[in-house]
Protein backbone atom coordinates (compact mmCIF):
# COMPACT_ATOMS: atom_id res chain seq x y z
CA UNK A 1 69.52 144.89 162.05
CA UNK A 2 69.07 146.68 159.03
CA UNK A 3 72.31 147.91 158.53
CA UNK A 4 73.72 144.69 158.28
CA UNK A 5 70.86 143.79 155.70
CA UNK A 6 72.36 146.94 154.22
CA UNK A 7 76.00 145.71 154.58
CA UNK A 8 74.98 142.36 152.61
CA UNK A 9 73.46 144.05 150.35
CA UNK A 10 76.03 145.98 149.57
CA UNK A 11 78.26 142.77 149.13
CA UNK A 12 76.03 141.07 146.70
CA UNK A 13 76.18 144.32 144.79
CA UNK A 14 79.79 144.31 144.71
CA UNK A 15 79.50 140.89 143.86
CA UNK A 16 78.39 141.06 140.47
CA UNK A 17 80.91 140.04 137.69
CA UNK A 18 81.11 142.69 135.34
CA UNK A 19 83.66 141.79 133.15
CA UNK A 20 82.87 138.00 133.40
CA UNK A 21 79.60 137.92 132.82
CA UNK A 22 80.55 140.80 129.52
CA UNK A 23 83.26 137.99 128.43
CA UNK A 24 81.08 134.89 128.51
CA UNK A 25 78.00 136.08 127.21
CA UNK A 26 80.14 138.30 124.60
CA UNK A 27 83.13 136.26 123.53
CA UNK A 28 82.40 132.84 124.73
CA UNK A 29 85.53 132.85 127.37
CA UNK A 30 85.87 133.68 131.33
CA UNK A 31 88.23 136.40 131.07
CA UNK A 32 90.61 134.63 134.30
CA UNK A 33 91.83 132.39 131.83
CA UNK A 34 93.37 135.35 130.29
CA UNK A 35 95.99 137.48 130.85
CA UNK A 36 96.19 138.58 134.69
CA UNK A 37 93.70 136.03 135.23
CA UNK A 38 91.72 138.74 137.19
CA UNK A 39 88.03 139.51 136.50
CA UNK A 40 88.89 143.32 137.04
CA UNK A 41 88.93 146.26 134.44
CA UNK A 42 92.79 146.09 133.64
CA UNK A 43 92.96 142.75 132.45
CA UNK A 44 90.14 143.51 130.43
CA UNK A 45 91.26 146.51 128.63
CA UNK A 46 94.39 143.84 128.56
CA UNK A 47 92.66 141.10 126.54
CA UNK A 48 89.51 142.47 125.20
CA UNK A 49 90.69 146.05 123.74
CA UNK A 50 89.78 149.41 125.50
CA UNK A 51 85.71 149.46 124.66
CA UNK A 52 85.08 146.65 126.77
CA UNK A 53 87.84 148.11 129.44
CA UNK A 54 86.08 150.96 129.98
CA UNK A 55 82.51 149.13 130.22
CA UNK A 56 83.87 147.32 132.66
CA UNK A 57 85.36 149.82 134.65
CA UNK A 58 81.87 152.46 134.41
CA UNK A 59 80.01 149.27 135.83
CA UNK A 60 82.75 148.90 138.46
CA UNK A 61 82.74 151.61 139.67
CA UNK A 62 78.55 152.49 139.44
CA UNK A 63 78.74 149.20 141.96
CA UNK A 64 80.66 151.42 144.60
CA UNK A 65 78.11 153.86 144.03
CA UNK A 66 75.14 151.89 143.98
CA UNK A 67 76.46 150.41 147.39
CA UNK A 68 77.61 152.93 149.03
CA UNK A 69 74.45 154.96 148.74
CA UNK A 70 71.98 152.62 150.48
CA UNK A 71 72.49 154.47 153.52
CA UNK A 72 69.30 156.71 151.67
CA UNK A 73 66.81 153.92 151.88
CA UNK A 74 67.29 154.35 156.74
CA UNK A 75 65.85 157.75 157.39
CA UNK A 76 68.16 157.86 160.36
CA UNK A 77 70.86 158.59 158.65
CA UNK A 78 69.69 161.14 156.10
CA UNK A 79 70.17 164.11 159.21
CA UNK A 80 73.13 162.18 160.81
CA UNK A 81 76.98 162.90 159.01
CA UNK A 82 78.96 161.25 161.45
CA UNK A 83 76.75 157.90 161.30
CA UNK A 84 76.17 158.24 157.98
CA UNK A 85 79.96 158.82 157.11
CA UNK A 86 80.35 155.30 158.97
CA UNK A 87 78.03 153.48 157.41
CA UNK A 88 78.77 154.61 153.83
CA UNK A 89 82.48 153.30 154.47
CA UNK A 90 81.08 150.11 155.39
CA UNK A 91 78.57 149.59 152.56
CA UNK A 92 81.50 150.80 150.41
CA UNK A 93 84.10 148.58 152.20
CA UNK A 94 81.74 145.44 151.76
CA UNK A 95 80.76 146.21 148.17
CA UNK A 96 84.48 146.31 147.70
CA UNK A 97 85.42 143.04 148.98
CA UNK A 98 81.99 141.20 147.04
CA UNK A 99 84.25 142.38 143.92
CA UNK A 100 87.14 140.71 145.39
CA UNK A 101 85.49 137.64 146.24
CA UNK A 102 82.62 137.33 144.31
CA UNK A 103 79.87 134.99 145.24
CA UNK A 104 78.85 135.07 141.56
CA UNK A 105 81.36 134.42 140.11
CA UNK A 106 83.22 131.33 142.41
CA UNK A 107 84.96 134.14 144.74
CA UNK A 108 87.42 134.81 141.86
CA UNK A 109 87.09 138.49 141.40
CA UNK A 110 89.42 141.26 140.43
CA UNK A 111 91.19 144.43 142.51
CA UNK A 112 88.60 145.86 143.39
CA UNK A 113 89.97 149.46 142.54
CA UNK A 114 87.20 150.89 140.42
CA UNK A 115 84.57 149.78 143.19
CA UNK A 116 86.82 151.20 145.30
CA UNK A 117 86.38 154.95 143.35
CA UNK A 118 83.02 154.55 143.35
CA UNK A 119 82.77 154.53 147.00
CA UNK A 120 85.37 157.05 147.28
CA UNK A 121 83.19 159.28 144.72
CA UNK A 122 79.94 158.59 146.56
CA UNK A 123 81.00 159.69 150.28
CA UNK A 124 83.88 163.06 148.80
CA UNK A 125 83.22 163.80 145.28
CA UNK A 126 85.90 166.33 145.24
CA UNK A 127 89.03 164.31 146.21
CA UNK A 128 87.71 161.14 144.38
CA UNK A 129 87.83 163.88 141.03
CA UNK A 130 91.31 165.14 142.36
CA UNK A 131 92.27 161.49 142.19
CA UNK A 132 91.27 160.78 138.57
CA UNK A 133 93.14 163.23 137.71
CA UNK A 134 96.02 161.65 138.88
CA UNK A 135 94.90 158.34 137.41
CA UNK A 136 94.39 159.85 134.03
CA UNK A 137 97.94 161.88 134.04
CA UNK A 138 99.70 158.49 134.68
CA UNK A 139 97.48 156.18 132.39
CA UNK A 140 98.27 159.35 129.71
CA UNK A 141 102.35 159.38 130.63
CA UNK A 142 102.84 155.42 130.87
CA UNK A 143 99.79 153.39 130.30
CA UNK A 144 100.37 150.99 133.33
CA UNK A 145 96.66 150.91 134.75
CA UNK A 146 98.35 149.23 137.83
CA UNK A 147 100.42 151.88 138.47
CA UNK A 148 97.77 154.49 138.01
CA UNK A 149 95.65 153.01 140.69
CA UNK A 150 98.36 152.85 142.91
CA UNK A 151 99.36 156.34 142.68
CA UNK A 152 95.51 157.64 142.80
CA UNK A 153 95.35 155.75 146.18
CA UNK A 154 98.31 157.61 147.58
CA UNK A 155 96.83 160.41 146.23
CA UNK A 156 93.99 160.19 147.87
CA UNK A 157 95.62 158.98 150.97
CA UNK A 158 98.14 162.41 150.46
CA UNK A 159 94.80 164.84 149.81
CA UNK A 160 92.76 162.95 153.25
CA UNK A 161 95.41 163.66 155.34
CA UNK A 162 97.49 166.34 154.04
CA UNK A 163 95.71 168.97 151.43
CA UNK A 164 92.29 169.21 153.12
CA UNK A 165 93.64 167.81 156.15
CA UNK A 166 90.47 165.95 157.65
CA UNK A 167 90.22 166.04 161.56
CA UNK A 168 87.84 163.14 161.66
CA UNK A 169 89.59 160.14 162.85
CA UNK A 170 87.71 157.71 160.41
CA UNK A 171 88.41 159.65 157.12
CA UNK A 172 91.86 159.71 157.89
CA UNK A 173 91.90 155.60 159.21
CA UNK A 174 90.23 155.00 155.69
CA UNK A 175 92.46 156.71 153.88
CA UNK A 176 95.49 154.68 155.08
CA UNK A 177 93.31 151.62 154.53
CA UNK A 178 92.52 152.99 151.22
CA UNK A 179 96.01 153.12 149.87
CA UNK A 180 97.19 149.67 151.95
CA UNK A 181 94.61 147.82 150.40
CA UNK A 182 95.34 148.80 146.56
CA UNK A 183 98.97 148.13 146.98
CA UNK A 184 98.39 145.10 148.86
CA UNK A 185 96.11 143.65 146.41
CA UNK A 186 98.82 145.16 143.51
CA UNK A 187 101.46 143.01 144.79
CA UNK A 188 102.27 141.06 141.63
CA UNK A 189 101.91 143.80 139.51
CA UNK A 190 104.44 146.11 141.41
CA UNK A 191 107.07 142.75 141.10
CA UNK A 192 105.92 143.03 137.13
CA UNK A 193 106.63 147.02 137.30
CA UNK A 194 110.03 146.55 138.59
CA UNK A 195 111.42 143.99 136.17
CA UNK A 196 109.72 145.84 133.41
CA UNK A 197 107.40 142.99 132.02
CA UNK A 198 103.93 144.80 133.56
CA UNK A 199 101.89 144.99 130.08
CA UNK A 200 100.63 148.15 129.04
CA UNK A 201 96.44 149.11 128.34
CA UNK A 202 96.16 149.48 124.34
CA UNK A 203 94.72 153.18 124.71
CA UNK A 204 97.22 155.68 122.51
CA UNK A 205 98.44 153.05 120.77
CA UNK A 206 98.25 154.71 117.84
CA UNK A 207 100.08 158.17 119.26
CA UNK A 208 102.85 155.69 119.72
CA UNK A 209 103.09 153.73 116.69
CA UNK A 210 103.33 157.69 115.24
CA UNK A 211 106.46 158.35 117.87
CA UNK A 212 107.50 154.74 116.43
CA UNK A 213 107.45 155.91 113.07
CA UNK A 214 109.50 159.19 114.03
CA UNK A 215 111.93 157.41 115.51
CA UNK A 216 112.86 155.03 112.85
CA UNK A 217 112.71 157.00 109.92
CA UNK A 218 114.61 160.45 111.45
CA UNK A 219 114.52 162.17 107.75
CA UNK A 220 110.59 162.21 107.12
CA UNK A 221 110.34 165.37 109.77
């Protein structure tokens, strides 16, 4: 009975609006009206510049953490991995899909991928920093956020299975979940990716405008 307290817990936590309640009681608009029309980090590095992005994103992912980590508060599971591996995907899984569908915020949520770190970080810290990197590298070389996340979660699905090679069944289900879910939920933004109109984060902006500059006036090197 109390893990399914737990488990709604967990949802409610997931459940708060970060980057709505930032853009209403900031800027006076619900960021879904805007750009992706998503209430997830992206679209607000998107409309509201890369400050408020990254707020966004910290309190994202601090959800999955926050969520994920409940399992603390049933004694039980303190001196029990395998139940306590369980459990933490569930809280995590749940806090996840209360980002998705808020019940804060009129079940209108975003992705869901930064929650989805934050879970990742809580239950292996070490292959949820191996994915960052990957996120980083990609935001650094393209700065699609979309595409990041997607290649983080076949990262991490590619590290799970193949690099540290987990023999526990559920770490390995999850990890296949893991990356089905982000590219599932990424469907419109792949179609955007493809015909090139996928709009970039404005971080480096101003590394390009210098590359910009470079390239239309050849002589001032």
């Amino acid at each position: 009975m109390k893990e399914v307290l737990f488990i709604l817990l967990a949802y409610l936590i997931g459940s708060i609006p970060t980057a709505v309640w930032i853009s209403k009681y900031f800027f006076g608009i619900d960021i879904r009206e805007y750009g992706s029309g998503n209430s997830g980090a992206t679209n607000t590095f998107r409309v509201l510049g890369a400050k408020w992005g990254s707020i966004v994103m910290v309190g994202d992912v601090l959800k999955g953490i926050a969520a994920t980590s409940l399992y603390i508060f049933v004694p039980y599971y303190l001196h029990n991995e395998w139940d306590r591996t369980n459990l933490m995907v569930g809280l995590g899984l749940a806090a996840v899909v209360g980002h998705i569908f808020p019940i804060w915020a009129d079940f209108r949520g975003g992705k869901g991928v930064a929650t989805l770190f934050g879970m990742i970080l809580a239950i292996q810290p070490l292959v949820a920093v191996c994915c960052v990197g990957v996120f980083l590298l990609v935001l650094y070389l393209t700065r699609f956020v979309s595409l990041s996340s997607i290649l983080a979660s076949v990262a991490f699905a590619v590290l799970i299975l193949f690099i540290f090679n987990e023999k526990e069944p559920l770490y390995r289900a999850f990890a296949i979940a893991v990356a089905l879910l982000v590219i599932l939920t990424h469907q419109k933004n792949i179609s955007r990716l493809l015909r090139g109109s996928e709009s970039k984060v404005p971080i480096l902006k101003y590394r390009d405008k210098r590359r910009q500059r470079k390239i239309s006036n050849p002589s001032s090197k």
